[in-house]
C-alpha atoms as a PDB file:
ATOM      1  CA  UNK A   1     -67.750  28.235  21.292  1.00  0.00           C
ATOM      2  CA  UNK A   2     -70.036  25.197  20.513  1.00  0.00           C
ATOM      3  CA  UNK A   3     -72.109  26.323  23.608  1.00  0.00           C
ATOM      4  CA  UNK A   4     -72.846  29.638  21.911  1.00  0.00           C
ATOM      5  CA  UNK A   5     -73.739  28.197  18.550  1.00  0.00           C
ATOM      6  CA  UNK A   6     -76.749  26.148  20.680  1.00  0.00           C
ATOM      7  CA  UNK A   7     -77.575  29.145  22.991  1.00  0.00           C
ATOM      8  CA  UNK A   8     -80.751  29.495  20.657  1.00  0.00           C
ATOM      9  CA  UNK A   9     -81.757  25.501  21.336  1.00  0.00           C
ATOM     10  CA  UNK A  10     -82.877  24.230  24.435  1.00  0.00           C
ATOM     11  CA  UNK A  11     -81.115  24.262  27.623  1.00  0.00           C
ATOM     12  CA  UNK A  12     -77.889  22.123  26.761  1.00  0.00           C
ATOM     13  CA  UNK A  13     -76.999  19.440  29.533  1.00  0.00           C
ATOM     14  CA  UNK A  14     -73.753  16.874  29.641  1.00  0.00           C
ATOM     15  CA  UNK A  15     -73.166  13.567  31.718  1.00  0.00           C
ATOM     16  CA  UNK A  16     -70.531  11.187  31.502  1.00  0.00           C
ATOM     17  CA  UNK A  17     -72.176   7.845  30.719  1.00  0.00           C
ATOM     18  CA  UNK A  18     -68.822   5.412  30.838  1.00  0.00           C
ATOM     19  CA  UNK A  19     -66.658   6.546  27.958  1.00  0.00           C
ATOM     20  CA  UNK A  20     -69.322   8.386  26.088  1.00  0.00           C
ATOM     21  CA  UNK A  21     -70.229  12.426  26.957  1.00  0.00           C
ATOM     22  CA  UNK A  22     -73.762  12.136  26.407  1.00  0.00           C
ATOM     23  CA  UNK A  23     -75.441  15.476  26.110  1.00  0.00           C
ATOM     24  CA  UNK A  24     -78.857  16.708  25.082  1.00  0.00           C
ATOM     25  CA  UNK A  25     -80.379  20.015  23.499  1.00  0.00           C
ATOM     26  CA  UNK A  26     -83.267  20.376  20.883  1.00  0.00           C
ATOM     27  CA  UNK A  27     -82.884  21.797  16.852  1.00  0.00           C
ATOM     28  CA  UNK A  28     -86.350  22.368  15.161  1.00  0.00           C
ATOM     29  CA  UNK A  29     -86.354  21.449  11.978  1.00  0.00           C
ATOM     30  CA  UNK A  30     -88.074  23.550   8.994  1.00  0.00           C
ATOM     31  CA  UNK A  31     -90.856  21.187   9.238  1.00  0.00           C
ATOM     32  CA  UNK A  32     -91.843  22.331  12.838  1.00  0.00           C
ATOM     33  CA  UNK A  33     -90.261  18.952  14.187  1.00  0.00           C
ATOM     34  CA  UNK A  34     -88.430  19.284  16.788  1.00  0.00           C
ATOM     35  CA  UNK A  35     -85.172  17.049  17.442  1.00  0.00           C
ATOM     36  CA  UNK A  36     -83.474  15.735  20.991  1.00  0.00           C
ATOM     37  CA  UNK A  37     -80.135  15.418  20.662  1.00  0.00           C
ATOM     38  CA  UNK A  38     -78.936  12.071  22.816  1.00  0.00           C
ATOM     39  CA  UNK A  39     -75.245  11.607  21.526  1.00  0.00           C
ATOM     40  CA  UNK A  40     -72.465  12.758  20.027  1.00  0.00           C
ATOM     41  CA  UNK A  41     -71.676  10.467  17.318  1.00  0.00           C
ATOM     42  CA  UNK A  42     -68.547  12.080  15.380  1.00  0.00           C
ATOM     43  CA  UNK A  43     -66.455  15.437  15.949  1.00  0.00           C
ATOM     44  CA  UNK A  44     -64.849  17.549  13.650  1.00  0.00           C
ATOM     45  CA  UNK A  45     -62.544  20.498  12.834  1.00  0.00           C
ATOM     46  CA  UNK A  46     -59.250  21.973  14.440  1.00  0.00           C
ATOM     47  CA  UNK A  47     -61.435  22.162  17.665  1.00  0.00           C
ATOM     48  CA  UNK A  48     -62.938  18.681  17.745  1.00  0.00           C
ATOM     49  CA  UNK A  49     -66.335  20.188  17.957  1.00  0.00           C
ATOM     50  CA  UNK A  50     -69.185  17.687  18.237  1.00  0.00           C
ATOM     51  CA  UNK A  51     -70.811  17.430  13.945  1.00  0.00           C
ATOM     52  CA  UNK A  52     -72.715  14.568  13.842  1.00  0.00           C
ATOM     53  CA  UNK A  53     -75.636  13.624  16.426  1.00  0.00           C
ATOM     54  CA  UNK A  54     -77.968  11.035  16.989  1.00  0.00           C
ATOM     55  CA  UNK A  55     -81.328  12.396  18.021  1.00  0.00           C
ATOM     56  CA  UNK A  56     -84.590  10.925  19.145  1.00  0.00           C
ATOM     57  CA  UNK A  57     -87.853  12.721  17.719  1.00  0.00           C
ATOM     58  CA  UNK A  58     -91.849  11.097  18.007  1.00  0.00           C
ATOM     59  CA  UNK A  59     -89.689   7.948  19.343  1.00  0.00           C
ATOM     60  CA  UNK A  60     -87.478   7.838  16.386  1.00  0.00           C
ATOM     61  CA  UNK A  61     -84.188   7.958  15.908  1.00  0.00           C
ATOM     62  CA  UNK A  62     -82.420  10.379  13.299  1.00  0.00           C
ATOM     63  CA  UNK A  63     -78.779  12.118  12.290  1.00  0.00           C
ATOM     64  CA  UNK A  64     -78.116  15.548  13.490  1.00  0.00           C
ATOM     65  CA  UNK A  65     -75.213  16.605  11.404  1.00  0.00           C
ATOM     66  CA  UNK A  66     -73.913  20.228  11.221  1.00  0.00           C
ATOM     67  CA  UNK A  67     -72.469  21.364   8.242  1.00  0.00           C
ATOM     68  CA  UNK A  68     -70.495  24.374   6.729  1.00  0.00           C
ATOM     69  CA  UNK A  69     -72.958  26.813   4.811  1.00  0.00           C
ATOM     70  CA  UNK A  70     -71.432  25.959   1.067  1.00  0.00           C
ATOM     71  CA  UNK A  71     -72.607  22.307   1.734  1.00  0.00           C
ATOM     72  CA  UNK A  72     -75.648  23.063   3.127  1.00  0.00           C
ATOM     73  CA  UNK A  73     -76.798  24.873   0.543  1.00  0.00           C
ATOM     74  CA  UNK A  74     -75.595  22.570  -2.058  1.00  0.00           C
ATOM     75  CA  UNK A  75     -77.674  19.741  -0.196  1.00  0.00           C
ATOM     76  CA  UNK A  76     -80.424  22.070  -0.460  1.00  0.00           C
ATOM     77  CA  UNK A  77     -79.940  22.153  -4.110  1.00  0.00           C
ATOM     78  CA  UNK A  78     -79.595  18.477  -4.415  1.00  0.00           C
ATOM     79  CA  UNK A  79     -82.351  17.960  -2.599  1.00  0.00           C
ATOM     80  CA  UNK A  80     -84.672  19.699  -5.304  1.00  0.00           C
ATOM     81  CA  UNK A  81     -83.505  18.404  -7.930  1.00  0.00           C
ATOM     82  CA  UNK A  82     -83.567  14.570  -7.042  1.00  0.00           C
ATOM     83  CA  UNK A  83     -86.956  15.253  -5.019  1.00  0.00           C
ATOM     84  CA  UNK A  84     -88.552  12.055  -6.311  1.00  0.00           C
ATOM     85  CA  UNK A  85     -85.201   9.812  -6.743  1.00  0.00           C
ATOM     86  CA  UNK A  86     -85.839   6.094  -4.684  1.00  0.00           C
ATOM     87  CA  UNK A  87     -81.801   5.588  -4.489  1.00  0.00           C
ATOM     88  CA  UNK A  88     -80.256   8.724  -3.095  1.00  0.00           C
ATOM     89  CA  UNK A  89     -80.748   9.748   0.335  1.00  0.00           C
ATOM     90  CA  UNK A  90     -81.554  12.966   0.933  1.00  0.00           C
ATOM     91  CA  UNK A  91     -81.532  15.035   4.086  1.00  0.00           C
ATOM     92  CA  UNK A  92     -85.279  14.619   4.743  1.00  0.00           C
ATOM     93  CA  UNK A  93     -84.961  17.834   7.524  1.00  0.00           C
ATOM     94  CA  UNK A  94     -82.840  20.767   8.112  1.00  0.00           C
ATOM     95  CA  UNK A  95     -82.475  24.423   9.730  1.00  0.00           C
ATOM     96  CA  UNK A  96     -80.905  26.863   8.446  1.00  0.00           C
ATOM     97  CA  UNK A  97     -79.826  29.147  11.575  1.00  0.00           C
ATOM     98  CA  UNK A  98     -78.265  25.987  13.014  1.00  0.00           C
ATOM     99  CA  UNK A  99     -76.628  25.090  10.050  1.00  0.00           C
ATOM    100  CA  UNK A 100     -78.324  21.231  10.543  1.00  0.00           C
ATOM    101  CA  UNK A 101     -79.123  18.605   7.768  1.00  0.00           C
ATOM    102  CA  UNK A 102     -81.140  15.916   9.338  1.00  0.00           C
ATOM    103  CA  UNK A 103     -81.141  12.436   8.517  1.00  0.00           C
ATOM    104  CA  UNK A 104     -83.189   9.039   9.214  1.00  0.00           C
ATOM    105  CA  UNK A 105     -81.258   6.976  11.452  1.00  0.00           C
ATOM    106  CA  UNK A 106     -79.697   3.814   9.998  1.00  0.00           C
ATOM    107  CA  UNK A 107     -77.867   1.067  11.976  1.00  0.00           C
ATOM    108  CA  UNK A 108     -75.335  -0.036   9.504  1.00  0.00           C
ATOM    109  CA  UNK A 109     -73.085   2.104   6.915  1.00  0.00           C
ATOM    110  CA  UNK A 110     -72.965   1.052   3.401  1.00  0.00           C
ATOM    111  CA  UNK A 111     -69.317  -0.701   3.907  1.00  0.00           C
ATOM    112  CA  UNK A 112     -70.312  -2.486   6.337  1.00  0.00           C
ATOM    113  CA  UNK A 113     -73.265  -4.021   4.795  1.00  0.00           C
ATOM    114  CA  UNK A 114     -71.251  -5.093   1.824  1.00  0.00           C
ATOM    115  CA  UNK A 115     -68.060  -6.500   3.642  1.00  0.00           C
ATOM    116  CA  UNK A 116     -67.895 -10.241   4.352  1.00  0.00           C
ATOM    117  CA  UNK A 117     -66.871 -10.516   7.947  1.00  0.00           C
ATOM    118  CA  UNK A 118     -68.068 -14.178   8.289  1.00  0.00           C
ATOM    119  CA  UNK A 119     -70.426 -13.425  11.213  1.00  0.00           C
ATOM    120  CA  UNK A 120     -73.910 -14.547  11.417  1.00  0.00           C
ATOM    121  CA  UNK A 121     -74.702 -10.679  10.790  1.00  0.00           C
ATOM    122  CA  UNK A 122     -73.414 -10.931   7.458  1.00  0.00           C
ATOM    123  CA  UNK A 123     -75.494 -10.467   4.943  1.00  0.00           C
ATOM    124  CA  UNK A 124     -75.329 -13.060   1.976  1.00  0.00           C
ATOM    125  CA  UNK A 125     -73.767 -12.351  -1.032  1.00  0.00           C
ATOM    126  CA  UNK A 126     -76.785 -11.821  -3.286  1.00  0.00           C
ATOM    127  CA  UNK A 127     -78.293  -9.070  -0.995  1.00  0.00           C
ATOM    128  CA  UNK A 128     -74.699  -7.453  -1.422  1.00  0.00           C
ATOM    129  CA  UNK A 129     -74.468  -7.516  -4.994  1.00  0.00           C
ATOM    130  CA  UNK A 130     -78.576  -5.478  -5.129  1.00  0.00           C
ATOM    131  CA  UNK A 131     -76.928  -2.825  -2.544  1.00  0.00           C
ATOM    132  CA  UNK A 132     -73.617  -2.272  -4.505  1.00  0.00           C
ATOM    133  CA  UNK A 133     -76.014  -2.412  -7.906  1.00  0.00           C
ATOM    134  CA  UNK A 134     -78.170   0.129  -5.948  1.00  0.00           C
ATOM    135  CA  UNK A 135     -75.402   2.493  -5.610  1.00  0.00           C
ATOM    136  CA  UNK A 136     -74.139   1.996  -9.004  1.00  0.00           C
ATOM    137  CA  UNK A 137     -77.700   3.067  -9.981  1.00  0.00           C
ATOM    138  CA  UNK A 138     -77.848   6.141  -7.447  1.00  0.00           C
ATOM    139  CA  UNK A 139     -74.037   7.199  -9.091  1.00  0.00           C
ATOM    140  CA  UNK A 140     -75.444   6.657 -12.490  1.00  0.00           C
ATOM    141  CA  UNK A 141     -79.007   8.976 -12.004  1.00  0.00           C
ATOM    142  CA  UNK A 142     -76.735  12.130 -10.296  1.00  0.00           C
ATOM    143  CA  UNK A 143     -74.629  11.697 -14.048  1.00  0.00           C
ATOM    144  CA  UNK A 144     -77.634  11.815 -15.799  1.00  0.00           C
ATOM    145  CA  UNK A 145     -78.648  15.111 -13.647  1.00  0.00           C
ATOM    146  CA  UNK A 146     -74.598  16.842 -14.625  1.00  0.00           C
ATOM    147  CA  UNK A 147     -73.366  15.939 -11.357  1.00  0.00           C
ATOM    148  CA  UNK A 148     -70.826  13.444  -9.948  1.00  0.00           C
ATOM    149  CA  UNK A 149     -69.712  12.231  -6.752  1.00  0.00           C
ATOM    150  CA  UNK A 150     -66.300  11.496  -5.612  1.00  0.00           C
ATOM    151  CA  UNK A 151     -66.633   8.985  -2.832  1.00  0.00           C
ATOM    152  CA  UNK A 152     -66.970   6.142  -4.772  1.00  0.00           C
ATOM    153  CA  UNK A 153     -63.198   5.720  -4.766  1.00  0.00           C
ATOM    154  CA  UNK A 154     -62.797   6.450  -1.244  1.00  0.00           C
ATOM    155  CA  UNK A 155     -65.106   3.610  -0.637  1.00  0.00           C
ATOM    156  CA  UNK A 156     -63.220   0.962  -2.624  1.00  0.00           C
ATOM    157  CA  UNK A 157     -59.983   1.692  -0.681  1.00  0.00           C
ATOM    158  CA  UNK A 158     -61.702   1.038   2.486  1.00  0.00           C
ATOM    159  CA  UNK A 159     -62.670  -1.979   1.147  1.00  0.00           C
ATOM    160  CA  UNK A 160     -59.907  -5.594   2.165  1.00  0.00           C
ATOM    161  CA  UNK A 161     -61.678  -7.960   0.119  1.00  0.00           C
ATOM    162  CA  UNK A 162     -59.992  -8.079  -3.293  1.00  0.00           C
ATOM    163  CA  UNK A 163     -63.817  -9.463  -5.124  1.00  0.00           C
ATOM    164  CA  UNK A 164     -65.438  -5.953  -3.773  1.00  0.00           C
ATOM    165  CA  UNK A 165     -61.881  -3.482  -4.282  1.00  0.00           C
ATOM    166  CA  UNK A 166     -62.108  -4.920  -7.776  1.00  0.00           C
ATOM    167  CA  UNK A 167     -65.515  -4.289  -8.579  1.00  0.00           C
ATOM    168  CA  UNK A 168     -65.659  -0.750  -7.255  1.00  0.00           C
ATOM    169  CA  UNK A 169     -62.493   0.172  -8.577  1.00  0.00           C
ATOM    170  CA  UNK A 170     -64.035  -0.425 -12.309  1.00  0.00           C
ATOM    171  CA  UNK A 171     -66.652   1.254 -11.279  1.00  0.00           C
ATOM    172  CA  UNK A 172     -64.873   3.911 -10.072  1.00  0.00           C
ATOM    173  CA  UNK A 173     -62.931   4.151 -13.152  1.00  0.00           C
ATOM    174  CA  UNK A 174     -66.008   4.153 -15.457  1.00  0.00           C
ATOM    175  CA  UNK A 175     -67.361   7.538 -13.618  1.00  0.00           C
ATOM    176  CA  UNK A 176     -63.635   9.250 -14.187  1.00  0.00           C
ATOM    177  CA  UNK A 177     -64.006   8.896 -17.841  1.00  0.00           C
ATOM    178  CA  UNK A 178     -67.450   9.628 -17.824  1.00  0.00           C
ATOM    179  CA  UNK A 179     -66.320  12.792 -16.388  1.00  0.00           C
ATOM    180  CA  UNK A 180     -63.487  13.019 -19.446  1.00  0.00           C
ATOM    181  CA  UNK A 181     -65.702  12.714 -21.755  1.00  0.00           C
ATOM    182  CA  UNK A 182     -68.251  14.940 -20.120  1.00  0.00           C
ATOM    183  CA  UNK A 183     -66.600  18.223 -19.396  1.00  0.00           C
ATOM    184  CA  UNK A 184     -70.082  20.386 -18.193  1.00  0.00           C
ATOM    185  CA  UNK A 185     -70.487  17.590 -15.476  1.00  0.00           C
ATOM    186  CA  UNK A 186     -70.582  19.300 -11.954  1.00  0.00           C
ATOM    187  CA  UNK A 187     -68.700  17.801  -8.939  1.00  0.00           C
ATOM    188  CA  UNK A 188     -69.010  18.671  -5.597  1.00  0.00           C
ATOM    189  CA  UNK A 189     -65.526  19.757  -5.351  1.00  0.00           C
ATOM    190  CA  UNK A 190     -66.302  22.005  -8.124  1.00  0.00           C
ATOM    191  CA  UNK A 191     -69.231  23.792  -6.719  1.00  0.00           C
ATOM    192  CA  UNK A 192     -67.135  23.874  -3.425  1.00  0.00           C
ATOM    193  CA  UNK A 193     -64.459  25.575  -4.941  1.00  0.00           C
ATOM    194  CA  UNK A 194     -66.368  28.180  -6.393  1.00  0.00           C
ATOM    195  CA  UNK A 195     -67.986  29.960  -4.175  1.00  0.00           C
END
């Protein structure tokens, strides 16, 4: 099945490379780019059908992630309408027939940047109070748009240190009244559901 979806890419190849299945096949992207896919980075569904990708493109490394069509056209619509925003991160390529968002490649996830794992990695605690203020500030301008996102929550319970769970749980508990007292705000479960 996931062979047939890529029958329109490039010829797709496999090797074992110690644990890893490391395969590669090419997307294009809207913008003409075109996208190497070098590893399979999460799977997903009933089938455990390779999602997520890293991919290599003009020496670069970005996400391949394949999505259901109700999410990627709600990305699309995000996209448009935070065009200019500085905090939220955006699919910055995508195809349609593929079904593909495409993201820059970063090294580090937001939790781990903010945990405190006591390694020399770690980032001090300053720089992780500007990146949780950051995404209290990229929360705050979807709001401000009608629209709210539910991960915050998820986030905090992910989180052992009781400082951080703390913090985001207030957080988190500011946006659910926000969305109380805001009944025309527009989740993604919402839009989900509707269609």
């Amino acid at each position: 099945m996931f062979l047939q979806q890529f029958s329109g890419c490039a010829r797709f190849n496999r090797f074992a490379n110690g644990q890893n299945i490391r395969m590669m096949s090419t997307v294009i992207g809207g913008s003409g780019r075109s996208y190497v896919m070098r590893q399979v980075l999460s799977y997903g569904g009933h089938d455990q059908i390779p999602i997520i990708f890293k991919a290599e493109s003009q020496h670069e490394s970005f996400i391949v992630k394949r999505v259901p069509r109700t999410f990627y056209d709600l990305s699309l619509r995000l996209a448009a309408e935070f065009a200019s925003s500085r905090r939220l991160r955006m699919h910055i390529d995508c195809n349609l027939e593929e079904g593909v968002l495409i993201y820059p490649y970063y090294r580090s996830t937001l939790l781990s940047l903010i945990q405190d794992d006591d390694s020399e990695d770690s980032l001090p605690i300053t720089e992780r109070k500007k990146i949780l203020r950051g995404t209290g500030e990229a929360i705050q301008e979807l709001h401000t748009k009608g629209w709210i996102h539910c991960a915050p929550k998820e986030l905090f319970e992910q989180i052992s240190d009781e400082h951080w769970r703390h913090a985001l749980a207030g957080a988190s508990a500011i946006a659910e009244n926000e969305v109380k007292q805001q009944p025309g705000l527009r989740s993604e479960s919402n839009e989900q559901s509707t269609d």
